[in-house]
N, C-alpha and C. Protein backbone atom coordinates (compact mmCIF):
# COMPACT_ATOMS: atom_id res chain seq x y z
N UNK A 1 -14.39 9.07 -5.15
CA UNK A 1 -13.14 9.26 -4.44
C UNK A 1 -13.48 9.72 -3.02
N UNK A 2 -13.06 9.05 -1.96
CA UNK A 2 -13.40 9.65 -0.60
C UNK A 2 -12.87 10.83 -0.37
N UNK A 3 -13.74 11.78 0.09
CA UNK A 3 -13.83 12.94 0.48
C UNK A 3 -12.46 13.49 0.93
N UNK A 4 -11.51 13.35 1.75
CA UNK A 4 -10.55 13.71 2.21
C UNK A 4 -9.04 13.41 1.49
N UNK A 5 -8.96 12.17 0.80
CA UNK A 5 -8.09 11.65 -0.67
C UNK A 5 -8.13 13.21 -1.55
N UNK A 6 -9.46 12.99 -1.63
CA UNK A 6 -9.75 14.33 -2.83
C UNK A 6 -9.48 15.72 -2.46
N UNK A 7 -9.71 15.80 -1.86
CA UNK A 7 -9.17 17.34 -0.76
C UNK A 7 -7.91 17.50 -1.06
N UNK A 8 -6.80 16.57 -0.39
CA UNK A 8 -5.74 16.48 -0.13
C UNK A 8 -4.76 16.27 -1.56
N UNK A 9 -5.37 15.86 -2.51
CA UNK A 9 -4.59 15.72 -3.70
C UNK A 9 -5.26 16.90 -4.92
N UNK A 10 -6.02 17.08 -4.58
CA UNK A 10 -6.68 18.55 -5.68
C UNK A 10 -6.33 19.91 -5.34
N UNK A 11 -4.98 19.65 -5.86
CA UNK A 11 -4.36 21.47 -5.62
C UNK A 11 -4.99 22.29 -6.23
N UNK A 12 -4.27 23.21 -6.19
CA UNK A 12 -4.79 24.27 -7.38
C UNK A 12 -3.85 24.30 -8.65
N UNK A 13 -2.50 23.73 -8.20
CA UNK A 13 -1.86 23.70 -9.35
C UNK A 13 -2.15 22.26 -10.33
N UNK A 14 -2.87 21.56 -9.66
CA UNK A 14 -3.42 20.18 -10.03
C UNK A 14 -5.00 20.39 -10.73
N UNK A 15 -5.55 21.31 -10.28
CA UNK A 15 -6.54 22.01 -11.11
C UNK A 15 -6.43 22.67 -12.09
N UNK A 16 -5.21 23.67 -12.09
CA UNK A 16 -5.03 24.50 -13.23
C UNK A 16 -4.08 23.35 -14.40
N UNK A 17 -3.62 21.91 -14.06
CA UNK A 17 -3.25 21.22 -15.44
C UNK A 17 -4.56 20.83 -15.83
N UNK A 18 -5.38 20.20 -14.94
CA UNK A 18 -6.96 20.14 -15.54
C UNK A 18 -7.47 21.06 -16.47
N UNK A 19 -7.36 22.39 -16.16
CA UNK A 19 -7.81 23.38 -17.00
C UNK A 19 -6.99 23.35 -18.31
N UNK A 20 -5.77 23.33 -18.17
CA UNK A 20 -5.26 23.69 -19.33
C UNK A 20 -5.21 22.39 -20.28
N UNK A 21 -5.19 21.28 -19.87
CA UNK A 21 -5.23 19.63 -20.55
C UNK A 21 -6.84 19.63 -21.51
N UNK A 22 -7.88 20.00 -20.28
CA UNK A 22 -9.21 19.51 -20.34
C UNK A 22 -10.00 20.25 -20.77
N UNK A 23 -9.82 22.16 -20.41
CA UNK A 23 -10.69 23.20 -20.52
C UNK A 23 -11.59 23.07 -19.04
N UNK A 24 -11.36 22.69 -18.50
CA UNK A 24 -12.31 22.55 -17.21
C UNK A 24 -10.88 21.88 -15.95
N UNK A 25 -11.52 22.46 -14.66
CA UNK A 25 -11.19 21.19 -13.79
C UNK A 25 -12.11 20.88 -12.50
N UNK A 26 -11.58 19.70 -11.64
CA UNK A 26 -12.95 19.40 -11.06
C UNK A 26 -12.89 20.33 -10.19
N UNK A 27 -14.24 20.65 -9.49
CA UNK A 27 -14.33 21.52 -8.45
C UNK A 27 -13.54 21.09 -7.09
N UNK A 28 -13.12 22.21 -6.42
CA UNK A 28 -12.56 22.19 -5.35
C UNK A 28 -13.96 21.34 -4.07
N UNK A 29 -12.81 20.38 -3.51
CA UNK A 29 -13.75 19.79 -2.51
C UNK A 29 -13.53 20.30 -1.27
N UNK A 30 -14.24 20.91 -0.62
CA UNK A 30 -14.12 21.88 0.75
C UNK A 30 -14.71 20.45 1.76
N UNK A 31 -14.06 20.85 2.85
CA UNK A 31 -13.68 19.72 4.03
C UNK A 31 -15.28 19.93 4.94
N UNK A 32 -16.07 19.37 5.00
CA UNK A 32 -17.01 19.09 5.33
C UNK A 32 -17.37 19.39 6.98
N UNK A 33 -17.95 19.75 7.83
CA UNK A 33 -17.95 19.45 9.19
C UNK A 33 -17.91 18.13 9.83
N UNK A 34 -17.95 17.24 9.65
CA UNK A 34 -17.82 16.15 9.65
C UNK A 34 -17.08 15.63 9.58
N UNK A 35 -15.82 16.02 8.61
CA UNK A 35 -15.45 15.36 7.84
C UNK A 35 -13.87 14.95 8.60
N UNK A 36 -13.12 14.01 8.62
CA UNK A 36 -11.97 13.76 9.02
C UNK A 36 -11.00 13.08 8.11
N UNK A 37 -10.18 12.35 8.55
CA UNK A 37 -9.39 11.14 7.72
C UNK A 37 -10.42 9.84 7.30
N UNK A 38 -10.34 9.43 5.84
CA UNK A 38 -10.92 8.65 5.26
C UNK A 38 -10.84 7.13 6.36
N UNK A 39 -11.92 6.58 5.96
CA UNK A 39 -12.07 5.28 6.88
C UNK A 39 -11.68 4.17 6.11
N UNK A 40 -11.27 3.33 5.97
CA UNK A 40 -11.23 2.26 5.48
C UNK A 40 -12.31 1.30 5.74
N UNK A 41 -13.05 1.11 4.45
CA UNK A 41 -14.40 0.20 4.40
C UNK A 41 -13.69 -1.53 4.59
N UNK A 42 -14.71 -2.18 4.58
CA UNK A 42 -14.67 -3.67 4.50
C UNK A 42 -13.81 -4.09 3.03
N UNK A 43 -14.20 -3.75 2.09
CA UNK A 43 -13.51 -3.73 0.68
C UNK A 43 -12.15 -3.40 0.39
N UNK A 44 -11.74 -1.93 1.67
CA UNK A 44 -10.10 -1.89 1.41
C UNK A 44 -9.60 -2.71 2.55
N UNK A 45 -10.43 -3.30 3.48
CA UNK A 45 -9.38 -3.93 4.23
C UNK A 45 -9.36 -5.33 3.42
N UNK A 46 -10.21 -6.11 2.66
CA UNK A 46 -9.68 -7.28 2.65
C UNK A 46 -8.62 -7.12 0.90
N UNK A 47 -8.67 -6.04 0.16
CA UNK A 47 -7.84 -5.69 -0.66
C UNK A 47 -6.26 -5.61 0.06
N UNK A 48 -6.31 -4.72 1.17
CA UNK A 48 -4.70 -4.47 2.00
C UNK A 48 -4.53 -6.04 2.37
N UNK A 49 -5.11 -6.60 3.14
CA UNK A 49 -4.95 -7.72 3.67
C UNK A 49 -4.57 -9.04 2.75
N UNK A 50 -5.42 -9.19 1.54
CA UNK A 50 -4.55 -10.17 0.50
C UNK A 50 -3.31 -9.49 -0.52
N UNK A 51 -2.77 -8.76 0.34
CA UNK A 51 -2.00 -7.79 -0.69
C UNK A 51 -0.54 -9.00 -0.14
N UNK A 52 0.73 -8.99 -1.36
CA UNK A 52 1.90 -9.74 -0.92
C UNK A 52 2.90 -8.88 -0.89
N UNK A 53 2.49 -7.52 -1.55
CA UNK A 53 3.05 -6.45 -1.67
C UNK A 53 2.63 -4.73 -1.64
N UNK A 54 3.58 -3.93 -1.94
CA UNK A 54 3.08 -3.14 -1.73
C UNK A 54 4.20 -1.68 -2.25
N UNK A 55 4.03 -0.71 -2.77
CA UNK A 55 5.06 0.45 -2.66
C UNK A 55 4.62 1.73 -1.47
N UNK A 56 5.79 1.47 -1.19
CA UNK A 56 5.55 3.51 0.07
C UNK A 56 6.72 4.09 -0.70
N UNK A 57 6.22 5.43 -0.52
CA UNK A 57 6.66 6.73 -0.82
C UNK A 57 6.77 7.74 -0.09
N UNK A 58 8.45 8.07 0.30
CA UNK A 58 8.39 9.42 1.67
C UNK A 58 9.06 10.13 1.21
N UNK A 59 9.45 11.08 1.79
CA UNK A 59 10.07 12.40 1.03
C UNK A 59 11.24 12.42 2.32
N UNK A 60 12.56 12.87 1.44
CA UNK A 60 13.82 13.36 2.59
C UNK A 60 13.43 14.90 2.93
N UNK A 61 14.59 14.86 4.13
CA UNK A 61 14.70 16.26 4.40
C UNK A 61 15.01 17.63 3.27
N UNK A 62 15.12 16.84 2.07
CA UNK A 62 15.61 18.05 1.06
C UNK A 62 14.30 18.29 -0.16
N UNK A 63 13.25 17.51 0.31
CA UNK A 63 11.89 17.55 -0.51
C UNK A 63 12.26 16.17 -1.82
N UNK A 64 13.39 15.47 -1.48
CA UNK A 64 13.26 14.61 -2.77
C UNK A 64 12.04 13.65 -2.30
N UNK A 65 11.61 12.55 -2.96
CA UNK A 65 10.56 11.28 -3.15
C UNK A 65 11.51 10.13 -3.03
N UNK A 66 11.16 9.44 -2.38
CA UNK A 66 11.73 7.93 -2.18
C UNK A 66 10.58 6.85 -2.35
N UNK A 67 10.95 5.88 -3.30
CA UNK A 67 9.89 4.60 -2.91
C UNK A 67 10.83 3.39 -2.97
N UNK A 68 10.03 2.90 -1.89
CA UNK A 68 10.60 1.81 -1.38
C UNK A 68 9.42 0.47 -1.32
N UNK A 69 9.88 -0.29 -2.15
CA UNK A 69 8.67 -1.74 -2.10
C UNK A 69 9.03 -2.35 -0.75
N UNK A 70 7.66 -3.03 -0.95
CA UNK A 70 7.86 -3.93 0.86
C UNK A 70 7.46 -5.08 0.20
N UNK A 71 7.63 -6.60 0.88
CA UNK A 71 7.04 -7.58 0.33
C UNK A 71 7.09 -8.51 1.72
N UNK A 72 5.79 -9.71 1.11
CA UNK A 72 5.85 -10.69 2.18
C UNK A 72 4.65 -11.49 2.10
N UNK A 73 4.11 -12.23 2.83
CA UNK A 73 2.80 -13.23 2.91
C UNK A 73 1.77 -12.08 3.04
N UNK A 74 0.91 -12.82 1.68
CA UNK A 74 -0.37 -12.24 1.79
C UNK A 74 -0.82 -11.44 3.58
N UNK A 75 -1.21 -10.46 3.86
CA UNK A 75 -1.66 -10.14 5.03
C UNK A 75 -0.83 -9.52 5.99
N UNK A 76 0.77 -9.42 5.43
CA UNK A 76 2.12 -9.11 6.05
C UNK A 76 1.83 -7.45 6.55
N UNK A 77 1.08 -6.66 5.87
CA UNK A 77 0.76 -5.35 5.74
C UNK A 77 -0.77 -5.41 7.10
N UNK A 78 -0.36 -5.28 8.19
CA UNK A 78 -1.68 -5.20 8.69
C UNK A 78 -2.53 -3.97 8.84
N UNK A 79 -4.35 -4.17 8.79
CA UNK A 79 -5.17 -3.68 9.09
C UNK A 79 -5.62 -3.70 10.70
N UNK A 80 -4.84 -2.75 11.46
CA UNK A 80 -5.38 -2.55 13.16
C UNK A 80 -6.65 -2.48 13.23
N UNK A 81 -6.93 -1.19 12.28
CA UNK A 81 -8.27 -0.55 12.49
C UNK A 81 -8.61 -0.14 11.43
N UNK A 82 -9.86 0.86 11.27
CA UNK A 82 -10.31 1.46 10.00
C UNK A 82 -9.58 2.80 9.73
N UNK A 83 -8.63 2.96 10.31
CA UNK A 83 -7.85 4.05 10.17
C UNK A 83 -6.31 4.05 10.45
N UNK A 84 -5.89 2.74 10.68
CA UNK A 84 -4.46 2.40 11.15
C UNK A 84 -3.78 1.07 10.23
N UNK A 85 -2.89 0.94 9.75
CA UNK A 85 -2.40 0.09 9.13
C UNK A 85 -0.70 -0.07 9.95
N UNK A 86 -0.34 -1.30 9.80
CA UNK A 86 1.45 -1.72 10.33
C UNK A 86 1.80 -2.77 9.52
N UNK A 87 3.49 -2.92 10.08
CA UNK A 87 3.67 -3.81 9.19
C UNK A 87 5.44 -3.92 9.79
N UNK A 88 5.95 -5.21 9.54
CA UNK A 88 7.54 -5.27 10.77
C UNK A 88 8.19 -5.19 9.49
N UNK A 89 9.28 -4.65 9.32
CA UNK A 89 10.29 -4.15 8.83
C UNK A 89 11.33 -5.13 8.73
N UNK A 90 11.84 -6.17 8.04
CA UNK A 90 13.05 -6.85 8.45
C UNK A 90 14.61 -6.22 8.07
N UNK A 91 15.22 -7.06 8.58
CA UNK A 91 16.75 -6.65 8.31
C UNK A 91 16.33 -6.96 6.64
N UNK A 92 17.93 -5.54 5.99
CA UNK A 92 17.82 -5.56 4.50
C UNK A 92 18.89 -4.95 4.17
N UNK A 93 19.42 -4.46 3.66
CA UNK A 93 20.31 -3.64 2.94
C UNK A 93 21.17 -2.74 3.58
N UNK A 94 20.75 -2.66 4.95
CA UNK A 94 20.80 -1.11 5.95
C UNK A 94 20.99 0.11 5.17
N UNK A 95 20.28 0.47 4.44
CA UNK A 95 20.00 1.83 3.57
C UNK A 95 19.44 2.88 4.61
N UNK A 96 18.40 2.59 4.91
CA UNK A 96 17.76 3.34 6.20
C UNK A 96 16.84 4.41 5.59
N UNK A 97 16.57 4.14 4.14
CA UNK A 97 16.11 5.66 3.45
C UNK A 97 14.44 6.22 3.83
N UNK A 98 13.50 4.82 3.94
CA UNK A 98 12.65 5.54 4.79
C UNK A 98 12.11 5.82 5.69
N UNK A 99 12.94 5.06 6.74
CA UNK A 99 13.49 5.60 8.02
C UNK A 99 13.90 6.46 8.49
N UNK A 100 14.77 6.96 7.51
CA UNK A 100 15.41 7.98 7.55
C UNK A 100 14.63 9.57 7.21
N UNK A 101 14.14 8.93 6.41
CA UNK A 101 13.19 10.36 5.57
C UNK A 101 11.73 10.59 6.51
N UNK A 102 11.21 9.12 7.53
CA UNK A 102 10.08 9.26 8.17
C UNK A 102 10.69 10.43 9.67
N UNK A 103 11.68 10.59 9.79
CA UNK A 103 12.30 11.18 11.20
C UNK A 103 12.24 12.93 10.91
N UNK A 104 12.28 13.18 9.46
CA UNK A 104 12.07 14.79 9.50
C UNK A 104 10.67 15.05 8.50
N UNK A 105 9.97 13.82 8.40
CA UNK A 105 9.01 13.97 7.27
C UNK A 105 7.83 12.78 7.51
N UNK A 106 7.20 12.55 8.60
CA UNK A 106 6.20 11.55 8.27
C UNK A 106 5.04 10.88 7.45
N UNK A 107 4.91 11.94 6.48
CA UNK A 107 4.08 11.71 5.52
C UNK A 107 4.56 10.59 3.98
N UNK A 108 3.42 10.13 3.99
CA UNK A 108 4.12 8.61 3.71
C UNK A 108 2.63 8.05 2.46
N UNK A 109 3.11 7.66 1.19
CA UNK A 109 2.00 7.73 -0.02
C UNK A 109 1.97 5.98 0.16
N UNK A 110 1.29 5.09 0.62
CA UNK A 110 1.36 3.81 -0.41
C UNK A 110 0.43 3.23 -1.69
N UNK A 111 1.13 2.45 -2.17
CA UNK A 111 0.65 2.11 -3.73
C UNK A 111 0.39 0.63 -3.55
N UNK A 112 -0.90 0.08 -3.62
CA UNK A 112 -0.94 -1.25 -3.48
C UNK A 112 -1.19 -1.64 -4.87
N UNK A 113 -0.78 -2.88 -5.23
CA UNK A 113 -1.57 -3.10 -7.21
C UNK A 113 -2.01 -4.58 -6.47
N UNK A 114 -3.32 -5.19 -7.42
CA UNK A 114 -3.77 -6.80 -7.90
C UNK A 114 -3.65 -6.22 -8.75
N UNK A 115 -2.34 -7.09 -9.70
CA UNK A 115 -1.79 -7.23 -11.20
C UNK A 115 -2.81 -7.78 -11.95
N UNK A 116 -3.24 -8.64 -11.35
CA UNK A 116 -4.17 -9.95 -12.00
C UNK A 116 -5.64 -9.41 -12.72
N UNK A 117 -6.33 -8.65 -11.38
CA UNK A 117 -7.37 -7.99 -11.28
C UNK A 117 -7.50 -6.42 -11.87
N UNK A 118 -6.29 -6.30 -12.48
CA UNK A 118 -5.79 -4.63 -12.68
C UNK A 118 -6.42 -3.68 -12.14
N UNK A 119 -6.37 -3.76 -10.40
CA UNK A 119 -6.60 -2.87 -9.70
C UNK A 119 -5.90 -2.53 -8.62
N UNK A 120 -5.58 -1.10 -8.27
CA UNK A 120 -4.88 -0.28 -7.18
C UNK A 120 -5.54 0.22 -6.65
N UNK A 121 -4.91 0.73 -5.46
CA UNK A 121 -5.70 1.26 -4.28
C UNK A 121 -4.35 2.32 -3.73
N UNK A 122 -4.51 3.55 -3.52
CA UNK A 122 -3.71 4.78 -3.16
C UNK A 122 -4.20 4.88 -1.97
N UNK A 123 -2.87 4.95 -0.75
CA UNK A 123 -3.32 5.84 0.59
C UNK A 123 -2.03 6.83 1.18
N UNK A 124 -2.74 7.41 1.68
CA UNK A 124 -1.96 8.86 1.78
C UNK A 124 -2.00 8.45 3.82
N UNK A 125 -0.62 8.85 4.26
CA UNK A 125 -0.86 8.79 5.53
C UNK A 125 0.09 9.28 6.45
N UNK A 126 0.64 9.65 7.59
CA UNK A 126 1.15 9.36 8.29
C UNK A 126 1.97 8.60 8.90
N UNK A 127 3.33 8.59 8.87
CA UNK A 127 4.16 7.33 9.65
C UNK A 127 4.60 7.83 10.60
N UNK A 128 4.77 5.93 11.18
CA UNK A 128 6.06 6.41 12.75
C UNK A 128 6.62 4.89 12.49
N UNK A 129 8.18 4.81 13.26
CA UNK A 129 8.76 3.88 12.93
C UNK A 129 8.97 3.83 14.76
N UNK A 130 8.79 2.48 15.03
CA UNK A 130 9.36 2.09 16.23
C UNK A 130 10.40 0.63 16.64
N UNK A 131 11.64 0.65 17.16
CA UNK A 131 12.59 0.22 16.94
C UNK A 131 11.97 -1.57 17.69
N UNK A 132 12.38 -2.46 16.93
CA UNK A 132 11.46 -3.58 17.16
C UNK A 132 12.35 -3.88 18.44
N UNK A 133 13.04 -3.90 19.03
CA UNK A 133 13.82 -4.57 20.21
C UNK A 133 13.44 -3.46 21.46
N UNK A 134 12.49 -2.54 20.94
CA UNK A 134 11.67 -2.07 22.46
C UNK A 134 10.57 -2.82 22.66
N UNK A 135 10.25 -3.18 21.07
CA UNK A 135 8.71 -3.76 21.41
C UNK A 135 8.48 -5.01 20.90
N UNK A 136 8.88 -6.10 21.84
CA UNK A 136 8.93 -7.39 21.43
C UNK A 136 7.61 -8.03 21.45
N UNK A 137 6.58 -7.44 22.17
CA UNK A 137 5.19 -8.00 22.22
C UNK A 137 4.40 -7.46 20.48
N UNK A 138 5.02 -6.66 19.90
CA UNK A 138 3.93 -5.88 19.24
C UNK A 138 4.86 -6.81 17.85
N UNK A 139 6.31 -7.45 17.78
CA UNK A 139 6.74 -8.10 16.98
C UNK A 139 6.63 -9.51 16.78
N UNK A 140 5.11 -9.23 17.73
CA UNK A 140 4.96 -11.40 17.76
C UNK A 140 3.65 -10.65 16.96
N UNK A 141 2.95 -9.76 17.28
CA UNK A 141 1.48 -9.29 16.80
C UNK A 141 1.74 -8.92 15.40
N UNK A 142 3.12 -8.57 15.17
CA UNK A 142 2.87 -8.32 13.39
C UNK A 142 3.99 -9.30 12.34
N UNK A 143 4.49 -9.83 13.34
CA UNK A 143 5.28 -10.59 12.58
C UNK A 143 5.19 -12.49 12.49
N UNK A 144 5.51 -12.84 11.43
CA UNK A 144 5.20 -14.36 11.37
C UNK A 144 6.09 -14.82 12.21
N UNK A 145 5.85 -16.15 12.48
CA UNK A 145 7.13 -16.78 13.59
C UNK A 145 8.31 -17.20 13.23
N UNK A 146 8.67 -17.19 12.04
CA UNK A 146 9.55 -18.23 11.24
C UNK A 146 10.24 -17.05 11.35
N UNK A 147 9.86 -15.29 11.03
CA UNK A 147 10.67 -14.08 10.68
C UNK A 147 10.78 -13.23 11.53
N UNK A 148 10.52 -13.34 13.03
CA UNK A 148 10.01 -12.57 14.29
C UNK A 148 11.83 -11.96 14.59
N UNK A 149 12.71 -13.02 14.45
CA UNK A 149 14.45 -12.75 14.58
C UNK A 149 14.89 -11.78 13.75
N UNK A 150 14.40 -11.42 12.54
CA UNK A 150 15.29 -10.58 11.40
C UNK A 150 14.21 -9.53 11.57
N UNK A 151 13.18 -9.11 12.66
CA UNK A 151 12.59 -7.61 11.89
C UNK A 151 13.63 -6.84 13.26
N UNK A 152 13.54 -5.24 12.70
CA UNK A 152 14.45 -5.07 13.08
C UNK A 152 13.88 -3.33 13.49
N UNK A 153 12.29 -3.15 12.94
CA UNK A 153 11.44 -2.06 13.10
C UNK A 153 10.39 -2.61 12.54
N UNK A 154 9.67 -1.42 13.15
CA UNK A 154 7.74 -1.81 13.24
C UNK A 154 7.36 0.05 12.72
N UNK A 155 6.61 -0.21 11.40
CA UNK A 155 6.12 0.74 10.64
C UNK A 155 4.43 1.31 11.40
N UNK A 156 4.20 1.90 11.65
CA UNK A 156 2.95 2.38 12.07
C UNK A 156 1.92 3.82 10.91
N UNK A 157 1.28 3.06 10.10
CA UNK A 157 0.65 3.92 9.12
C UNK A 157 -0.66 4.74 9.57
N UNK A 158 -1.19 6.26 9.96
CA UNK A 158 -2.12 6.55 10.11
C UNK A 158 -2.91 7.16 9.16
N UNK A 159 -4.09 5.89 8.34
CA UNK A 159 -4.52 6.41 7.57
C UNK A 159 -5.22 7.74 7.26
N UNK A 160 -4.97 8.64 6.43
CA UNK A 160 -5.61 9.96 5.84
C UNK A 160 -6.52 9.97 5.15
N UNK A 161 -5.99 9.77 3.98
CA UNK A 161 -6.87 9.31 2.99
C UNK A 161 -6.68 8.08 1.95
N UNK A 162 -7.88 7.96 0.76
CA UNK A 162 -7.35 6.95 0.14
C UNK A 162 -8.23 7.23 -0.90
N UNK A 163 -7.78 6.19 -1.87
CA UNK A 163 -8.36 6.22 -3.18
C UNK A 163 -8.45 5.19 -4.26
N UNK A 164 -9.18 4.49 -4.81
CA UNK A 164 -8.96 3.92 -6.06
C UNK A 164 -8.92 4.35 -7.00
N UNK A 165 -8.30 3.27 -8.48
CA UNK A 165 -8.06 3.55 -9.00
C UNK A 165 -8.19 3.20 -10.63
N UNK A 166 -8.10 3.48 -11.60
CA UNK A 166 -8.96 2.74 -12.87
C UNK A 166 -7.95 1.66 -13.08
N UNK A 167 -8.81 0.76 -14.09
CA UNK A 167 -7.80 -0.28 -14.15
C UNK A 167 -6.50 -0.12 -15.65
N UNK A 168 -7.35 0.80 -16.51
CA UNK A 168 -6.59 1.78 -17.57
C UNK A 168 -4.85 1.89 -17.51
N UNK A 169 -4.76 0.49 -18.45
CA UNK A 169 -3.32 0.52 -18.59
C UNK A 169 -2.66 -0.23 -17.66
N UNK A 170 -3.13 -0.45 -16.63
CA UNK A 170 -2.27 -2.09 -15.94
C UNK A 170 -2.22 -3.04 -16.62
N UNK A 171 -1.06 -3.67 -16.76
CA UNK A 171 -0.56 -4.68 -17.59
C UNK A 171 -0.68 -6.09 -16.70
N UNK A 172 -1.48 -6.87 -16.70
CA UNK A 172 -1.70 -8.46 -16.15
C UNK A 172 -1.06 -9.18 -15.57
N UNK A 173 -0.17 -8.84 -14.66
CA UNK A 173 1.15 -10.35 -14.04
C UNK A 173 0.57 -10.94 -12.93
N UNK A 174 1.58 -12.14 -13.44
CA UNK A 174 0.44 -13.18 -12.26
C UNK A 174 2.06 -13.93 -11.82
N UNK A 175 1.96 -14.08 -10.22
CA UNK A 175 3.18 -14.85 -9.26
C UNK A 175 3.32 -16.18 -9.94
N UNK A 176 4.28 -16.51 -9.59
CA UNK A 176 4.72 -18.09 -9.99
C UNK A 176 2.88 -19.36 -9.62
N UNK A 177 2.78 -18.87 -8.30
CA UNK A 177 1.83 -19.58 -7.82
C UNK A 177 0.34 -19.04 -8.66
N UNK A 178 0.16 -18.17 -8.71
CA UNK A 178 -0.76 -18.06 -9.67
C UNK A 178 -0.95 -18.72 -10.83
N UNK A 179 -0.05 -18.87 -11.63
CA UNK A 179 -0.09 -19.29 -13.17
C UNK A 179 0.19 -20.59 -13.16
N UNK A 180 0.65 -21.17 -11.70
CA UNK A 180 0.66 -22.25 -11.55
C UNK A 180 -0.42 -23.09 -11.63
N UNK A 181 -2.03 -22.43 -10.21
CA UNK A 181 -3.10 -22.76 -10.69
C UNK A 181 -3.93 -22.38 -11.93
N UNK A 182 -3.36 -21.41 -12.26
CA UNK A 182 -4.38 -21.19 -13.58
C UNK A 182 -4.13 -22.82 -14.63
N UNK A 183 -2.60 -23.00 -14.64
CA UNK A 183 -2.38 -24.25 -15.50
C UNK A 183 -2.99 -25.17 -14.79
N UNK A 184 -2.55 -25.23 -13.94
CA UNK A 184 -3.20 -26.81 -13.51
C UNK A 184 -4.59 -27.62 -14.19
N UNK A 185 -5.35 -27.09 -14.21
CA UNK A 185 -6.41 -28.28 -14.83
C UNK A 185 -5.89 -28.61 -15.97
N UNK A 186 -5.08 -27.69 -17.08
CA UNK A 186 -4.47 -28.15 -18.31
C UNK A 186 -3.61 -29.18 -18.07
N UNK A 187 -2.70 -29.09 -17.03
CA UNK A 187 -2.04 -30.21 -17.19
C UNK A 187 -2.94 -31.42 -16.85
N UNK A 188 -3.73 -31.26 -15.40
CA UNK A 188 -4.54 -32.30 -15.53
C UNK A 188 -4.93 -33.13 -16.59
N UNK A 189 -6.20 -32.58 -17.37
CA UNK A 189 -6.23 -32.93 -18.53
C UNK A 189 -5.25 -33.50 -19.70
N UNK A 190 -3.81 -33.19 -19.79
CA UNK A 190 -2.78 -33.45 -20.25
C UNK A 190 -2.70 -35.02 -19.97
N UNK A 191 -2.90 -35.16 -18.60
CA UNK A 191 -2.46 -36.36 -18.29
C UNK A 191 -2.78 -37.34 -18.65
N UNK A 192 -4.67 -36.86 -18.37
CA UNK A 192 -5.63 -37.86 -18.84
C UNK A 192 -5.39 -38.28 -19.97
N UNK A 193 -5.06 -37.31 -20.98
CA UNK A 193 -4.88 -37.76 -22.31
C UNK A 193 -4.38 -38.67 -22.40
N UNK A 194 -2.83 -38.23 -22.27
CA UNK A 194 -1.53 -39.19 -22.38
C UNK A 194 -1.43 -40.32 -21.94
N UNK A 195 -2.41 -40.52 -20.68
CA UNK A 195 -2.92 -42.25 -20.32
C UNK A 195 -3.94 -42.60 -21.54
N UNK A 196 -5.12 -42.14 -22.14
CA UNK A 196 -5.76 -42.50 -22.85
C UNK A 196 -4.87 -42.92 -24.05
C-alpha cells in the first residue's frame, strides 16, 4: 500500500477494530521525510486511463458522504500528471451535490473497478471544480468533440493518496461490447457450421 494511502486511512479507531476483529492491528505508518502525496506509477495511469467509469465520494457541509458515478469513453477521466487527475462534467440532472459539497469540503475518495479483471484501485484526493464557460480552452483539452456543448464544469483531482485492492468478492460484469467479443469467435464458428 503506498505510504501516504496508508497513513491517511489507518486511524486509530481503524486500528483499534483491527485489534478487536484480529487481536492485533497493523502498525502505525509515520510520514517519512520524504515523504509526500502518493505518485501515480505507469500501472495506475494506464488502469485510470482505460477506465469507462468510475465512483467519487465527497462529504456535505453537515459531514454526510455522497457518491456520485461518472461515466464516459474509456480515458474520459484524465491523467495530467503523476499527481493530478480531471475530467469535464456534463449537463445532468442539476442536482449539484458534488459541487456542492466540493465548495465547503474538497476532499474527494474515488473508486475505480475492472469488473472483468476483478480489480480496483482507491484514491483519496483533493478537488476543485471550475465553471467550463470560463475555460473554453481547457474544455477542448478534456472533453471529446461530439460533447464539448453539454459540459458545463471541469473537475480538477489532486492526487493524495492511493491504493489497491484485492480482487476478494468482485463479482465479473462485462459491457455489452465486451461479451460481445468474447462471443464472437462462437458465433463465427456457428456459422461455419451451419454452411457445412
Amino acid at each position: 500500500m503506498p505510504e501516504n494511502f496508508e497513513r491517511l486511512s489507518r486511524t486509530n479507531s481503524v486500528r483499534e477494530a483491527q485489534k478487536l476483529y484480529y487481536g492485533a492491528s497493523e502498525p502505525q505508518v509515520e510520514a517519512s521525510d520524504a515523504s509526500g502525496p502518493d505518485k501515480l506509477t505507469h500501472e495506475e495511469v494506464e488502469f485510470v486511463e482505460a477506465r469507462d467509469s468510475f465512483y467519487m465520494a465527497t462529504i456535505n457541509g453537515d459531514g454526510w458522504p455522497y457518491i456520485q458515478h461518472r461515466g464516459g469513453r474509456p480515458g474520459f477521466l484524465r491523467v495530467l500528471d503523476a499527481q493530478q487527475l480531471a475530467f469535464a462534467d456534463y449537463r445532468g440532472n442539476r442536482q449539484m451535490l458534488s459541487t456542492g459539497n466540493l465548495a465547503t469540503n474538497d476532499r474527494v475518495a474515488l473508486f475505480l473497478m475492472d469488473y472483468p479483471q476483478r480489480t480496483r484501485l482507491k484514491i483519496l484526493g483533493h478537488a476543485r471544480v471550475e465553471d467550463a464557460r470560463q475555460r473554453p480552452e481547457l474544455v477542448q483539452q478534456l472533453a471529446e468533440p461530439e460533447a464539448q456543448r453539454i459540459v458545463e464544469r471541469l473537475f480538477f483531482i489532486k492526487v493524495v493518496g492511493f491504493d489497491w485492492n484485492c480482487p476478494k468478492y468482485i463479482t465479473p460484469r462485462y459491457t455489452a461490447a465486451e461479451v460481445e467479443q468474447l462471443v464472437a469467435p462462437l458465433k463465427q464458428q456457428m456459422a461455419e457450421l451451419e454452411i457445412e
